[in-house]
C-alpha atoms as a PDB file:
ATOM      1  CA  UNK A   1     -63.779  71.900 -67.857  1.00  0.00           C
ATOM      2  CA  UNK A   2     -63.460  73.951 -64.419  1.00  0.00           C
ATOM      3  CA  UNK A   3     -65.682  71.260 -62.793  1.00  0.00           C
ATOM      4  CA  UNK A   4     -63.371  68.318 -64.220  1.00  0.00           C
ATOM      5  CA  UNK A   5     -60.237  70.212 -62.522  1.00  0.00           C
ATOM      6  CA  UNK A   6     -62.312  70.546 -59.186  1.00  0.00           C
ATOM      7  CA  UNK A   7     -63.137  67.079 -59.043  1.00  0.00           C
ATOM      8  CA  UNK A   8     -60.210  66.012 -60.055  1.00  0.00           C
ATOM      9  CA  UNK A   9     -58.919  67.790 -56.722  1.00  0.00           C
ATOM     10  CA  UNK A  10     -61.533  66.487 -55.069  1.00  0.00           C
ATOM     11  CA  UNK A  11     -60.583  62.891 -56.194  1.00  0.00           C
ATOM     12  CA  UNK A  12     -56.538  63.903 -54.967  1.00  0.00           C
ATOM     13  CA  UNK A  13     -57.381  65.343 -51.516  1.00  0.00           C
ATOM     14  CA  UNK A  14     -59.880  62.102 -50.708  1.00  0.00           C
ATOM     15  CA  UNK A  15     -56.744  60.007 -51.865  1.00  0.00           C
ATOM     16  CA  UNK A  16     -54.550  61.975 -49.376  1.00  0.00           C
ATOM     17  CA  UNK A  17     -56.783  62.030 -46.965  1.00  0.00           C
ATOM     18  CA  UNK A  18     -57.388  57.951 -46.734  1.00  0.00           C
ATOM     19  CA  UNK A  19     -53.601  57.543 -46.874  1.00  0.00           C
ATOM     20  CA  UNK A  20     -53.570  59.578 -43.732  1.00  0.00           C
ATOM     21  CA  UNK A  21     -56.246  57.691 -42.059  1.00  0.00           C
ATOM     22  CA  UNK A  22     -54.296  54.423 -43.164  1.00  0.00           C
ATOM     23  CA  UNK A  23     -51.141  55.462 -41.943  1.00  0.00           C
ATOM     24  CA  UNK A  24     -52.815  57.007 -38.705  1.00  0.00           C
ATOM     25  CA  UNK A  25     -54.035  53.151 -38.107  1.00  0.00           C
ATOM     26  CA  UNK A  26     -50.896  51.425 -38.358  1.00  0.00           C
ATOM     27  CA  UNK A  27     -48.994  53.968 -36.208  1.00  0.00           C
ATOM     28  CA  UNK A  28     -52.029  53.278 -33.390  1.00  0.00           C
ATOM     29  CA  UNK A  29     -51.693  49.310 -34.011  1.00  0.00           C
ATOM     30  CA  UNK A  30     -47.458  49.656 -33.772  1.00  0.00           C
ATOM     31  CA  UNK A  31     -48.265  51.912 -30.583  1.00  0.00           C
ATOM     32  CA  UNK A  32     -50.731  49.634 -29.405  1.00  0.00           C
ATOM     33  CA  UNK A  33     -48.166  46.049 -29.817  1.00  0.00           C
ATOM     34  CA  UNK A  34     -45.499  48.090 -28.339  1.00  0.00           C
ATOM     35  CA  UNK A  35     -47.294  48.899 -25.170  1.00  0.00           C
ATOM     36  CA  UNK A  36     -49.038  45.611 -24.869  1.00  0.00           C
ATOM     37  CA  UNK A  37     -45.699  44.144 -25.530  1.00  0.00           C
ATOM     38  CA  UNK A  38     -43.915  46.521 -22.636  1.00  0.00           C
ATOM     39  CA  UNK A  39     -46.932  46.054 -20.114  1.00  0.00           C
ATOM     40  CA  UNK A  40     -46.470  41.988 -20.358  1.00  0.00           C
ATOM     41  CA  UNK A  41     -43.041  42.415 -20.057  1.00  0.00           C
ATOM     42  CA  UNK A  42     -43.458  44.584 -16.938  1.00  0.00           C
ATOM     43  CA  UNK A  43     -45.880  42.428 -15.770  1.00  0.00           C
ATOM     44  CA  UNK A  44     -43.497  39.008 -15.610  1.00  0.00           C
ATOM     45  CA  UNK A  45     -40.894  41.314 -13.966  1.00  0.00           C
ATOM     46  CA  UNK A  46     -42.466  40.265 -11.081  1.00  0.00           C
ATOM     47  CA  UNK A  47     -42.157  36.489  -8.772  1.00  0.00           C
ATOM     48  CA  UNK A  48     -45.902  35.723  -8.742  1.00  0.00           C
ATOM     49  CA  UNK A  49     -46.760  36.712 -12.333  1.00  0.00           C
ATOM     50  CA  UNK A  50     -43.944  35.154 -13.551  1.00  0.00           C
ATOM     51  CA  UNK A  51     -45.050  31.690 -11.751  1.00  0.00           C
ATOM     52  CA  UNK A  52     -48.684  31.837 -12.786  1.00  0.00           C
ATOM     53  CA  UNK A  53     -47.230  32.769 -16.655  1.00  0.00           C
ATOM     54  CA  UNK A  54     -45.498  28.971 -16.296  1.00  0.00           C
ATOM     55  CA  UNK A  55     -48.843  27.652 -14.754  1.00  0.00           C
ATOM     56  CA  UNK A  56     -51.062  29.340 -17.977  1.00  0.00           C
ATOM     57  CA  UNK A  57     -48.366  27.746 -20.589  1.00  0.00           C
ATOM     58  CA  UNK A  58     -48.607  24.322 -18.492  1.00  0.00           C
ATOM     59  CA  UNK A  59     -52.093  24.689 -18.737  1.00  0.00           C
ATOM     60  CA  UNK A  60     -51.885  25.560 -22.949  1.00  0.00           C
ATOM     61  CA  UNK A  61     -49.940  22.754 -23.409  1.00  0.00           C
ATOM     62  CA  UNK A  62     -46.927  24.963 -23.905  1.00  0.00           C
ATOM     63  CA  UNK A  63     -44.696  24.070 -21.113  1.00  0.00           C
ATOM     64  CA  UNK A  64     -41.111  24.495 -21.268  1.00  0.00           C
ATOM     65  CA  UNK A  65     -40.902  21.047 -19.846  1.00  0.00           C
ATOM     66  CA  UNK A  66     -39.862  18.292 -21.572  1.00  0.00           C
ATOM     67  CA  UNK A  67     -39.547  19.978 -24.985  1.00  0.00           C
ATOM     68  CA  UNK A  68     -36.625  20.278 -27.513  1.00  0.00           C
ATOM     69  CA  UNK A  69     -37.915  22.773 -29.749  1.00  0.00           C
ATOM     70  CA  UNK A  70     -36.739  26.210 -27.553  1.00  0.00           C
ATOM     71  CA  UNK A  71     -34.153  26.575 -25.096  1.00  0.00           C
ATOM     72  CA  UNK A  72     -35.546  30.618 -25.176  1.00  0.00           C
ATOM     73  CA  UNK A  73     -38.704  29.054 -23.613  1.00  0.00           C
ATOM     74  CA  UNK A  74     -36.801  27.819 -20.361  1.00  0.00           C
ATOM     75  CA  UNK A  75     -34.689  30.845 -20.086  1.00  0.00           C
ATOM     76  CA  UNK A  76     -37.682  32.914 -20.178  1.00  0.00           C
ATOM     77  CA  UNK A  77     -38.575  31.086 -16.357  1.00  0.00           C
ATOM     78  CA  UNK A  78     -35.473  29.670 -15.016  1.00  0.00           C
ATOM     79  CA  UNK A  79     -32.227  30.958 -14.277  1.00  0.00           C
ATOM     80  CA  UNK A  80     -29.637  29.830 -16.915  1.00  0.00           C
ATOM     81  CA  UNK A  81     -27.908  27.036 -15.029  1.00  0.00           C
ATOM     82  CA  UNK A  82     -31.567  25.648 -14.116  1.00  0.00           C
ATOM     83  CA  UNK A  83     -32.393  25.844 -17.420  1.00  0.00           C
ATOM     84  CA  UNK A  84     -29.603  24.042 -18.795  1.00  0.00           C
ATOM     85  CA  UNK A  85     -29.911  20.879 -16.403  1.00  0.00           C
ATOM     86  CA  UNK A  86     -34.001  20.851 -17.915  1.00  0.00           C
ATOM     87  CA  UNK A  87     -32.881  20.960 -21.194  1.00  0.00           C
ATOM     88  CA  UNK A  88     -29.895  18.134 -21.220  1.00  0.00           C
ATOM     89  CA  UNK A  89     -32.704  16.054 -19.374  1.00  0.00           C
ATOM     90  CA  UNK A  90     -35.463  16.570 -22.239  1.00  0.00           C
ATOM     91  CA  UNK A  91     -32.964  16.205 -25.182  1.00  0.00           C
ATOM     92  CA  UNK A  92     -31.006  12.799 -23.410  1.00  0.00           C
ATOM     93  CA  UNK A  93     -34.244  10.940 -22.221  1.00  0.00           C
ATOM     94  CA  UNK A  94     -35.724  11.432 -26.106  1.00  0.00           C
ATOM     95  CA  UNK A  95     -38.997  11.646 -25.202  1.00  0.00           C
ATOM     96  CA  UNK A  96     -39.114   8.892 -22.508  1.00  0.00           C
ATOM     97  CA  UNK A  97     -39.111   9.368 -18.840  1.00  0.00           C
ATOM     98  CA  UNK A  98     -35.499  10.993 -17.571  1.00  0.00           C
ATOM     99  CA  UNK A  99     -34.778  12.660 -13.774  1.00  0.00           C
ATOM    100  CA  UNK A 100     -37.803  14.520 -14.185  1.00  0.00           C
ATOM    101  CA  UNK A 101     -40.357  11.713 -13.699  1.00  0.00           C
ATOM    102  CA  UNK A 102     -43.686  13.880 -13.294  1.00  0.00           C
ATOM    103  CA  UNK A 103     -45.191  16.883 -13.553  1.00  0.00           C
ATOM    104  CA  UNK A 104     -42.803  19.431 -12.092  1.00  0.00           C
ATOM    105  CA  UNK A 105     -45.114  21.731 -11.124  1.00  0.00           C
ATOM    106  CA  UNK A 106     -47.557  19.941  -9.322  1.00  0.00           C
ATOM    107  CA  UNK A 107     -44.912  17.307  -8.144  1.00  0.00           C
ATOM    108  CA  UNK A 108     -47.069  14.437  -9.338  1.00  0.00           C
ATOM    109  CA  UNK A 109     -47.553  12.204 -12.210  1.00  0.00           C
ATOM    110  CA  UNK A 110     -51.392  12.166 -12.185  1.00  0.00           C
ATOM    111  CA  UNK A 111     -53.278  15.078 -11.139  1.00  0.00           C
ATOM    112  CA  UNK A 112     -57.043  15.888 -10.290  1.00  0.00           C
ATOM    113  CA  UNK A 113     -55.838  19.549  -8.920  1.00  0.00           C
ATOM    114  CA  UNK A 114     -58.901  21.762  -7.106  1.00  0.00           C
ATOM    115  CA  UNK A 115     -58.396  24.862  -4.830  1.00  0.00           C
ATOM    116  CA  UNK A 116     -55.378  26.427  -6.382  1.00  0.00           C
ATOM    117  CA  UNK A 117     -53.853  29.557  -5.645  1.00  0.00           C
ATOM    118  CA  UNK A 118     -50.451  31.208  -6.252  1.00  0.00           C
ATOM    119  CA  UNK A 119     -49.758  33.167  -3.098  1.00  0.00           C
ATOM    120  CA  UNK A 120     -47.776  36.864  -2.713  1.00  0.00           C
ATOM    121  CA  UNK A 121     -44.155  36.287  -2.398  1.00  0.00           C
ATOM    122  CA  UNK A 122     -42.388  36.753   1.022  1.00  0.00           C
ATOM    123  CA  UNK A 123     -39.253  38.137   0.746  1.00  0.00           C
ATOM    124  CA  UNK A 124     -36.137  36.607   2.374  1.00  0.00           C
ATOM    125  CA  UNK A 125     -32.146  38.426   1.339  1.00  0.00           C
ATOM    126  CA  UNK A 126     -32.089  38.257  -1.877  1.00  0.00           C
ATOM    127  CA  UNK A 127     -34.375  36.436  -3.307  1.00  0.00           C
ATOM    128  CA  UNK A 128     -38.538  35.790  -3.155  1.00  0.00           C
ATOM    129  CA  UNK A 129     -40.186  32.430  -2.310  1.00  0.00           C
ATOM    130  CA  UNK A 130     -43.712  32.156  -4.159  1.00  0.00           C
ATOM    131  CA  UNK A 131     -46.023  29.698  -2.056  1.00  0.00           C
ATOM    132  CA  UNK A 132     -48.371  28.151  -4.753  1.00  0.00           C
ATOM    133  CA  UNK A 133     -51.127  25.452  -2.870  1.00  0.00           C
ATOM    134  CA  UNK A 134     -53.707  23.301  -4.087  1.00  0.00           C
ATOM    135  CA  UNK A 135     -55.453  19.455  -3.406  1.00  0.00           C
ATOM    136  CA  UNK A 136     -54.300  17.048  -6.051  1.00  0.00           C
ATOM    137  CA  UNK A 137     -56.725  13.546  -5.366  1.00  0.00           C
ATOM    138  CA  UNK A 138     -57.917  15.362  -1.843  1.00  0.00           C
ATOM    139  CA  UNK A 139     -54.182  15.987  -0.416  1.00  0.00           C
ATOM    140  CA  UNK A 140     -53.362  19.549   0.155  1.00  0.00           C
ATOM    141  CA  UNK A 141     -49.886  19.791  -1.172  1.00  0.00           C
ATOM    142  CA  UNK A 142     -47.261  23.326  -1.164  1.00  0.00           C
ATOM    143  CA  UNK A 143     -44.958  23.844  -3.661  1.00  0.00           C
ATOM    144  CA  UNK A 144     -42.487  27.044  -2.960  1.00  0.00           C
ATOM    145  CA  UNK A 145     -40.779  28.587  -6.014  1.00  0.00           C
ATOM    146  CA  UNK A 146     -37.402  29.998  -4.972  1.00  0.00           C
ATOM    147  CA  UNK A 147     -37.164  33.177  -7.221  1.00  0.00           C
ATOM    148  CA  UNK A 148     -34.027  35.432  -7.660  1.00  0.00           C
ATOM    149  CA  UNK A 149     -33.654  38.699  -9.476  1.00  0.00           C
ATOM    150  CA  UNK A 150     -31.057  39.225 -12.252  1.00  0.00           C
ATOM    151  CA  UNK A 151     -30.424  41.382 -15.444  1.00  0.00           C
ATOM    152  CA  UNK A 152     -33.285  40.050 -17.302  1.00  0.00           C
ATOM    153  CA  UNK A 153     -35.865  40.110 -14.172  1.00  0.00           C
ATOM    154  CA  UNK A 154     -36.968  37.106 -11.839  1.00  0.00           C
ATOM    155  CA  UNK A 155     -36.618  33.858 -13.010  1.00  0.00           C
ATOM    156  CA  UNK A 156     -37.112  30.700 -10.754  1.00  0.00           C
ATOM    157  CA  UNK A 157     -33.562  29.496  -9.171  1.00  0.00           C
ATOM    158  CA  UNK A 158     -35.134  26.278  -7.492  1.00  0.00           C
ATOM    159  CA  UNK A 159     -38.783  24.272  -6.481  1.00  0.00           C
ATOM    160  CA  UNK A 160     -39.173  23.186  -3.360  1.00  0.00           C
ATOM    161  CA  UNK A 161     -41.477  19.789  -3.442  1.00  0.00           C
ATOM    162  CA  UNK A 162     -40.864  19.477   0.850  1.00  0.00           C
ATOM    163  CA  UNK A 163     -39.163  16.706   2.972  1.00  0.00           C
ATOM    164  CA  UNK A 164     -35.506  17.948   1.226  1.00  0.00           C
ATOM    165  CA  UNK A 165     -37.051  17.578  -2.342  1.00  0.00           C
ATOM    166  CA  UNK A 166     -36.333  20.081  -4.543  1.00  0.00           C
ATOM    167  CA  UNK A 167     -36.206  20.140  -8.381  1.00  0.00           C
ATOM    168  CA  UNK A 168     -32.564  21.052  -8.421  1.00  0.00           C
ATOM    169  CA  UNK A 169     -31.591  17.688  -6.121  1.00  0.00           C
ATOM    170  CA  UNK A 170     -34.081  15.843  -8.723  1.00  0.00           C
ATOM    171  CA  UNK A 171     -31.078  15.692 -11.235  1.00  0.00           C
ATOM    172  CA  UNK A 172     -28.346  15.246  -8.311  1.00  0.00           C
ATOM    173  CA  UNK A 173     -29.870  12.237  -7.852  1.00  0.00           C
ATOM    174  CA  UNK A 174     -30.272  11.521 -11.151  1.00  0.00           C
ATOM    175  CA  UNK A 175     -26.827  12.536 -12.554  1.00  0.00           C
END
């Protein structure tokens, strides 16, 4: 009988004991997502993350571009007014070609890009331009992201193409 009571002891403290372990691993996991989530956040907080973050989802098929499905997804990159002329463009052309007529980011409609590089931003009052370069079909091309810094961190106000382009006087045009 005094061996059935000891194991039965046993039996509760290895119950306690795994419940502890189990509830040690989901506080490191929560800890873990929490800091993972706070380092990316940190991490787009600044101009040149922020516009290779657009580049990665362009390259995942994820771009904010010429989707319906989140308006989150362009206020996570572009300022809010930006945003909104991107959006009434996707939703009003349907799926068919509206002001935006190409890739935005590369300024072209076909692409073979090689020698790529997002460059440090220089900083100019209050805002920082983001130089990104590459050779799309063996033309070196520049594409400047005009970045500004608000409540919810940098987020691009404008794209310079060159020659007066811009993405903003894309849908001037257009309008």
């Amino acid at each position: 009988m005094i061996n059935q009571i000891q194991i039965g002891k046993s039996g509760n403290a290895m119950k306690s004991l795994k419940s502890i372990t189990i509830l040690l691993v989901c506080f490191w996991v929560a800890g873990s997502l929490t800091i993972r989530g706070q380092h990316r956040a940190k991490a787009l907080s600044s101009p040149e993350v922020l516009v290779a973050d657009l580049y990665r989802a362009e390259k995942e098929k994820r771009s904010p571009f010429f989707q319906t499905r989140s308006r989150a997804l362009l206020y996570k990159y572009f300022e809010k007014d930006l945003s909104d002329l991107i959006w009434r463009d996707a939703v009003k052309s349907k799926g068919e070609v509206g002001v935006i007529d190409g890739d935005p980011l590369y300024d072209a409609q076909d692409m073979e890009i090689k020698n790529f590089s997002i460059n440090k931003p220089r900083y100019e009052a209050a805002q920082a331009l983001v130089d990104v370069t590459f050779e799309n079909f063996g033309q070196k091309k520049t594409v400047t992201f005009t970045m500004v810094k608000g409540a919810a961190g940098w987020r691009v106000h404008d794209i310079i193409y060159g020659d007066g382009r811009t993405l903003r006087s894309e849908f001037k045009e257009g309008s």
